[in-house]
C-alpha atoms as a PDB file:
ATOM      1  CA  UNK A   1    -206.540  22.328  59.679  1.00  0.00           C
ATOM      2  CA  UNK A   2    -210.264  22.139  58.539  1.00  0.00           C
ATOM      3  CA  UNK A   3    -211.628  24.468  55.443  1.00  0.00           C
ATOM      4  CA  UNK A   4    -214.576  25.261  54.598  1.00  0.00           C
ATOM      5  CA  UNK A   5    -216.591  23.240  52.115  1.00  0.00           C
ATOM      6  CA  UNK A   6    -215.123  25.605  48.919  1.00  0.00           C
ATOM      7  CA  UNK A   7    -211.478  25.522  50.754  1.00  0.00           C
ATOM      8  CA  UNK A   8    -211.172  28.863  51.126  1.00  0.00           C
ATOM      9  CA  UNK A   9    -210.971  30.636  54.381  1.00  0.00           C
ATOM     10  CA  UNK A  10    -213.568  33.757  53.239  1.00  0.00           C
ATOM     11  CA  UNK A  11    -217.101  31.930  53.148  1.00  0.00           C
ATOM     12  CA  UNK A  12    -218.864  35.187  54.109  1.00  0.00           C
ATOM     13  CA  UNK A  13    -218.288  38.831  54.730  1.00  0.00           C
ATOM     14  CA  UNK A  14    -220.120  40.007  58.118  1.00  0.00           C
ATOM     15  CA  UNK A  15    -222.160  43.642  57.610  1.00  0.00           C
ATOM     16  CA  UNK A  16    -221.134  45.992  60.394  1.00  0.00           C
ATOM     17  CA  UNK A  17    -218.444  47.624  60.867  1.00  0.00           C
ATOM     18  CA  UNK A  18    -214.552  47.720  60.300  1.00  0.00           C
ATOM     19  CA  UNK A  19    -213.231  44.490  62.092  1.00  0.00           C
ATOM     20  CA  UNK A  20    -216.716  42.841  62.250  1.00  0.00           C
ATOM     21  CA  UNK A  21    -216.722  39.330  61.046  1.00  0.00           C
ATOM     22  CA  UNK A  22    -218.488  35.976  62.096  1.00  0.00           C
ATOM     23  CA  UNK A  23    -217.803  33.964  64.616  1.00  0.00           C
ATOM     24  CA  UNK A  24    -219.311  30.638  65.295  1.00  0.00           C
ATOM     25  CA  UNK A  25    -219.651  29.148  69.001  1.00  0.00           C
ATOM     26  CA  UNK A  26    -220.703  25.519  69.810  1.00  0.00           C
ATOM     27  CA  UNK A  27    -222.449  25.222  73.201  1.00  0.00           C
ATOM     28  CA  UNK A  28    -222.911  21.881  75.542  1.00  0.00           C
ATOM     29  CA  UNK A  29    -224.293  20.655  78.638  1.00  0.00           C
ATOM     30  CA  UNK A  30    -225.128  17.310  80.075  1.00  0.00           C
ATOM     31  CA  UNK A  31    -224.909  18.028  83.735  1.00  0.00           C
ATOM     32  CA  UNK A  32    -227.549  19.973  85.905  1.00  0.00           C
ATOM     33  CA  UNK A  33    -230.293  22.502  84.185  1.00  0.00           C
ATOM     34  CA  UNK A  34    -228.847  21.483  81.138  1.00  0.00           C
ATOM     35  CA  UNK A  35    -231.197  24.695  79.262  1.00  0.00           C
ATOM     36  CA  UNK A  36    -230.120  26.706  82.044  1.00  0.00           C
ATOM     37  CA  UNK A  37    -226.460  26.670  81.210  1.00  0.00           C
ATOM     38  CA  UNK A  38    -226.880  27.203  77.534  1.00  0.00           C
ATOM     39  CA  UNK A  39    -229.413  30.278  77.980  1.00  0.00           C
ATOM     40  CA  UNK A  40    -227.078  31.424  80.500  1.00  0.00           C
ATOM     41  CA  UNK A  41    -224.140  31.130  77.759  1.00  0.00           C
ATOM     42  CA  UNK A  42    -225.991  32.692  74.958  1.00  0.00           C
ATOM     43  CA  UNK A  43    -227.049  35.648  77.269  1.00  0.00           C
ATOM     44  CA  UNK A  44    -223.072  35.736  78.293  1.00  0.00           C
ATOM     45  CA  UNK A  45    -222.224  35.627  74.683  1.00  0.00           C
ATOM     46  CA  UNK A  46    -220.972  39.430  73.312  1.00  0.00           C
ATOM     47  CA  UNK A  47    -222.483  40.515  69.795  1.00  0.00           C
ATOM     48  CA  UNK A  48    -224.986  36.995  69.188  1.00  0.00           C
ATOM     49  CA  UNK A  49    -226.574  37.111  65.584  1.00  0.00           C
ATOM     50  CA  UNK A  50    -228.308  34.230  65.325  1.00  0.00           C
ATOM     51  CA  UNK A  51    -229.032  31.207  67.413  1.00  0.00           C
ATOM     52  CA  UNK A  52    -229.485  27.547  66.337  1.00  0.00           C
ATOM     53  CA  UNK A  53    -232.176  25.224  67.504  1.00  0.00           C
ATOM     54  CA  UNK A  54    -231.268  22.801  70.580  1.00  0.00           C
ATOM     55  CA  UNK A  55    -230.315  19.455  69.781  1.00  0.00           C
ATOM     56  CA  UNK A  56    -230.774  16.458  72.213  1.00  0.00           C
ATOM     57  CA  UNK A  57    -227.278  13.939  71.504  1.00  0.00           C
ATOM     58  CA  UNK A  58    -225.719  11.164  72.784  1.00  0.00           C
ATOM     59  CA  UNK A  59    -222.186  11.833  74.036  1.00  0.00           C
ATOM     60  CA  UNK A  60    -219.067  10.768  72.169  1.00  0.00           C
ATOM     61  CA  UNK A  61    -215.754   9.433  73.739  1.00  0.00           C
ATOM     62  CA  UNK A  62    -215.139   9.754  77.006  1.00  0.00           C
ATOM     63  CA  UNK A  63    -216.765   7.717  80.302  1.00  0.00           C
ATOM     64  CA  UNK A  64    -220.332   6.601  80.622  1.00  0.00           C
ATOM     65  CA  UNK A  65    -222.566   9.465  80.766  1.00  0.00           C
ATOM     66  CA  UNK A  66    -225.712  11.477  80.098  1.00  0.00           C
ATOM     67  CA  UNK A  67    -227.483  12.687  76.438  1.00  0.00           C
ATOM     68  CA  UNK A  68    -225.949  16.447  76.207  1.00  0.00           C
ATOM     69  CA  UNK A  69    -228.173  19.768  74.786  1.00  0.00           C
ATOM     70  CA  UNK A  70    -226.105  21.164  71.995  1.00  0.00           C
ATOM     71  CA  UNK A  71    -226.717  24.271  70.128  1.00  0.00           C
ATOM     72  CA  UNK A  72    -224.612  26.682  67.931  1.00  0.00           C
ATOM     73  CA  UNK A  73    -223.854  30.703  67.849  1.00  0.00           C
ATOM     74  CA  UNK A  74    -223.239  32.865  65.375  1.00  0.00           C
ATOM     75  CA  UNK A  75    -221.679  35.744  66.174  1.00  0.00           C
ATOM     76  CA  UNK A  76    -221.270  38.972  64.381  1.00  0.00           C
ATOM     77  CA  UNK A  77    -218.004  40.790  66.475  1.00  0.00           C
ATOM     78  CA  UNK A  78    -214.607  42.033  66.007  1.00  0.00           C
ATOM     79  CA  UNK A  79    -213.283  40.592  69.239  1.00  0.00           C
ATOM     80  CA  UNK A  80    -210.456  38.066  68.241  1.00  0.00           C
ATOM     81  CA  UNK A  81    -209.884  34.028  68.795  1.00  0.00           C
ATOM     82  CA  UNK A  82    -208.415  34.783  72.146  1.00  0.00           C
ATOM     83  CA  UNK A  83    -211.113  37.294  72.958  1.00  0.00           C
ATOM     84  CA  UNK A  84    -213.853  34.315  72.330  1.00  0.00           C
ATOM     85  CA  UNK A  85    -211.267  31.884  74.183  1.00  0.00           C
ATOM     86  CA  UNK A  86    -211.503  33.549  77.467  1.00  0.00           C
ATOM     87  CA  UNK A  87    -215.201  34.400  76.876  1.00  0.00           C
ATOM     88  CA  UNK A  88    -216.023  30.747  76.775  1.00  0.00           C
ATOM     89  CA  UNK A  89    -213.984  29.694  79.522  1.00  0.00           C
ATOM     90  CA  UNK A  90    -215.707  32.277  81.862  1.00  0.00           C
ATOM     91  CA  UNK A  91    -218.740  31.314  80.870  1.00  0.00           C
ATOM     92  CA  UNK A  92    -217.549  27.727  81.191  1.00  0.00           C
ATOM     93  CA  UNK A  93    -216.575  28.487  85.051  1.00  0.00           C
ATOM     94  CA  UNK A  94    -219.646  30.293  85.677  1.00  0.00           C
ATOM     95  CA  UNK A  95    -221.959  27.464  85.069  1.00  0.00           C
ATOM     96  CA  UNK A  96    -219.144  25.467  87.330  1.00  0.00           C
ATOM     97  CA  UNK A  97    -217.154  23.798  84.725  1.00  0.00           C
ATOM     98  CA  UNK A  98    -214.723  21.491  85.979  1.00  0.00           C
ATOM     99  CA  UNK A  99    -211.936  19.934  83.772  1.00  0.00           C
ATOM    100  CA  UNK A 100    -211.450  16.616  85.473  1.00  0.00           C
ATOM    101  CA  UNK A 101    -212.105  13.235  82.933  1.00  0.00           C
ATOM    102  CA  UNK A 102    -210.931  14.206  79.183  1.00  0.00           C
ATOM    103  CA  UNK A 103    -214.667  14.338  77.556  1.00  0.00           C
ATOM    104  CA  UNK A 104    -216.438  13.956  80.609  1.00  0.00           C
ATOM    105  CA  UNK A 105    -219.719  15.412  81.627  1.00  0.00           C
ATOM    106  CA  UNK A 106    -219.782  18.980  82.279  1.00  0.00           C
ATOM    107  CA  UNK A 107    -222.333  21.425  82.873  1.00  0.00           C
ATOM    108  CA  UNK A 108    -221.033  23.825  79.790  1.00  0.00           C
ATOM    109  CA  UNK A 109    -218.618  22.609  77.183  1.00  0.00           C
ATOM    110  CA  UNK A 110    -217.986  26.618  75.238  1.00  0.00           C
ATOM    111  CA  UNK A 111    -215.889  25.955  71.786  1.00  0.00           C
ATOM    112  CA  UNK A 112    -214.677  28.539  69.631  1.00  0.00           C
ATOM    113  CA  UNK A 113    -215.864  26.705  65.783  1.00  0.00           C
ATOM    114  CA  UNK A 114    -214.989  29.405  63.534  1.00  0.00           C
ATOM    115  CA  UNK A 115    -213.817  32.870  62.911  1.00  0.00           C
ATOM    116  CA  UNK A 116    -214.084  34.222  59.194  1.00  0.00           C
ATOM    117  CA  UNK A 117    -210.473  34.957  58.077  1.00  0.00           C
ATOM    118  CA  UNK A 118    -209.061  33.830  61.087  1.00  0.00           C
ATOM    119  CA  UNK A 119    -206.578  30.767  61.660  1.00  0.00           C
ATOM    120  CA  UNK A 120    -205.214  29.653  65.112  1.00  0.00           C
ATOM    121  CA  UNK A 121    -203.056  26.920  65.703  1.00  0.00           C
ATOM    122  CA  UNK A 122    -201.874  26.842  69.189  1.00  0.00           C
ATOM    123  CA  UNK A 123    -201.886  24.043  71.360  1.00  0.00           C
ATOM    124  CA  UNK A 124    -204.723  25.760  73.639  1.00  0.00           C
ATOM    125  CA  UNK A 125    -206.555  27.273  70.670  1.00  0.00           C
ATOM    126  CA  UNK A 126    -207.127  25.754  67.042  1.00  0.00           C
ATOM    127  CA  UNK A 127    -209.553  28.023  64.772  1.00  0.00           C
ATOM    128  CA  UNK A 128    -211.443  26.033  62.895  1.00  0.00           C
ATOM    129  CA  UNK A 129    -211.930  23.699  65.620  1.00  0.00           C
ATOM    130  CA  UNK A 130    -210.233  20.569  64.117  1.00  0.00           C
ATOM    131  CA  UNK A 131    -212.639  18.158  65.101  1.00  0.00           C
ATOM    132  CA  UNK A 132    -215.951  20.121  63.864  1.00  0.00           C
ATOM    133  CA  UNK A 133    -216.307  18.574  60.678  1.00  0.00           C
ATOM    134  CA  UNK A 134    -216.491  15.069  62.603  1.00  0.00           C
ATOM    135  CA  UNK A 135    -219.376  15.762  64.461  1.00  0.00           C
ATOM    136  CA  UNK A 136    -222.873  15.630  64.184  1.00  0.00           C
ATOM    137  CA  UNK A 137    -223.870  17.544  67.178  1.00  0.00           C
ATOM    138  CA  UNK A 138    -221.702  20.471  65.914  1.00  0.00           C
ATOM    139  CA  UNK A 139    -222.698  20.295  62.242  1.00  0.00           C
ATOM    140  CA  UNK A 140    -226.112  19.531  62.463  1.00  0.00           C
ATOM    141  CA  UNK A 141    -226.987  23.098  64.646  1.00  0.00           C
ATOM    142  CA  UNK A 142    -224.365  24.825  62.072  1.00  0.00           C
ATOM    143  CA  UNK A 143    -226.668  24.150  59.493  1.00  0.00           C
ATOM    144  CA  UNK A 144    -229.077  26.509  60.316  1.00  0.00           C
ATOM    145  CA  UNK A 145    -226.530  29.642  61.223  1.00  0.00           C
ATOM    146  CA  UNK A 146    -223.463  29.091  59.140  1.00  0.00           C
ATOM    147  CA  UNK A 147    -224.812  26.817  56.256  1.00  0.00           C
ATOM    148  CA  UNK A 148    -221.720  27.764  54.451  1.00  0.00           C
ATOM    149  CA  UNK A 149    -219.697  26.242  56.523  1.00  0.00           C
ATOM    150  CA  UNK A 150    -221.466  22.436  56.049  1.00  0.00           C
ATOM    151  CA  UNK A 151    -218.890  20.421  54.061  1.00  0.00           C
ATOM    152  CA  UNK A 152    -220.257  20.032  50.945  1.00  0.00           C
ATOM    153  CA  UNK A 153    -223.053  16.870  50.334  1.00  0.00           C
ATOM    154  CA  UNK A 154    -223.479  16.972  54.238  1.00  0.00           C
ATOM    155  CA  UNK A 155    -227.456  16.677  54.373  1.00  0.00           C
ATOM    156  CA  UNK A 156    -228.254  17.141  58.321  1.00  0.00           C
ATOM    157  CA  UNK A 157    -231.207  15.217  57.829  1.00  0.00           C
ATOM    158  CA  UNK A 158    -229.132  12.010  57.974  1.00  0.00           C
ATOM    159  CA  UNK A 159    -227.288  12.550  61.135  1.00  0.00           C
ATOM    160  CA  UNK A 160    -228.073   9.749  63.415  1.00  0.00           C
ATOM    161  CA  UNK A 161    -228.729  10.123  67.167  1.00  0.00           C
ATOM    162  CA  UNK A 162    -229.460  14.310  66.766  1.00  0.00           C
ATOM    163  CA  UNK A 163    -232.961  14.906  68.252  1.00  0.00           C
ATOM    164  CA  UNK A 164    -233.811  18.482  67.725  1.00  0.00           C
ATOM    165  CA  UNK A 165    -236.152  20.207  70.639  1.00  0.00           C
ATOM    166  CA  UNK A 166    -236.814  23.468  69.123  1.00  0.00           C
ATOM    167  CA  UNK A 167    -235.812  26.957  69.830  1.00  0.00           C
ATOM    168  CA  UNK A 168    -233.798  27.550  73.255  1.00  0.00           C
ATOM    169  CA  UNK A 169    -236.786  28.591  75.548  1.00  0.00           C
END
């Protein structure tokens, strides 16, 4: 299961109230109005803090296919893993999601990153998200909500293939 850069599972207390801690959500699309789906997401989002830049990428795995928008959420909320689970896959159906080819295109890809304090490890569910450390496209957008989280001596500067297009419009 991934840590943080310091290996704790703590990085940062979230102000607010009792219960309220942060929660990081990694958004995708490569299919249709590929801004459209991710403002749609944010706006679907409950509690959003902060919002990363978008990022242009190319995909990874999977069959031949278009460059994806990818962006990351930070989320200040009490609502749980599971909460943020079947947030994402409603927002994920909304924008017409269909599961089909593993790591196919899709119009919104909705990932639960990171939930300070909390560990999942279910076979639908794994908080941290075990592959975020591996990916550009995740880590790059992190770096500007959750720099915390970066493992340590990542510079996002030297990710290759990340094209950054400025705030979500």
């Amino acid at each position: 299961m991934p840590r943080p850069p310091d290996g704790g599972t703590k990085p940062s207390p979230a102000p607010g109230g009792p219960g309220v801690r942060r929660a990081f959500v990694a958004l995708g699309s490569n299919l249709g109005d590929r801004a459209g789906h991710l403002r749609a997401a944010v706006r679907g989002l409950p509690d959003v803090d902060a919002v990363s830049d978008v990022y242009e990428t190319k995909p990874v795995g999977g069959p031949e296919q278009g460059p994806y928008l990818n962006m990351v959420v930070r989320l200040r909320t009490a609502i749980g893993a599971r909460g943020l689970l079947a947030r994402c896959r409603a927002l994920e159906l909304a924008a017409g999601r269909v599961r089909v080819v593993k790591w196919g295109p899709r119009s919104l890809d909705a990932d639960v990153l990171w939930i300070d304090g909390e560990t999942v490890d279910d076979p639908d569910l794994a908080v941290p998200h075990p592959r975020m450390y591996e990916r550009d496209f995740v880590l790059v957008p992190l770096a500007a909500v959750g720099p915390d989280l970066l493992p340590v001596g990542y510079d996002p500067e030297e990710a290759d293939g990340v094209v950054s297009l400025g705030p979500l419009a």
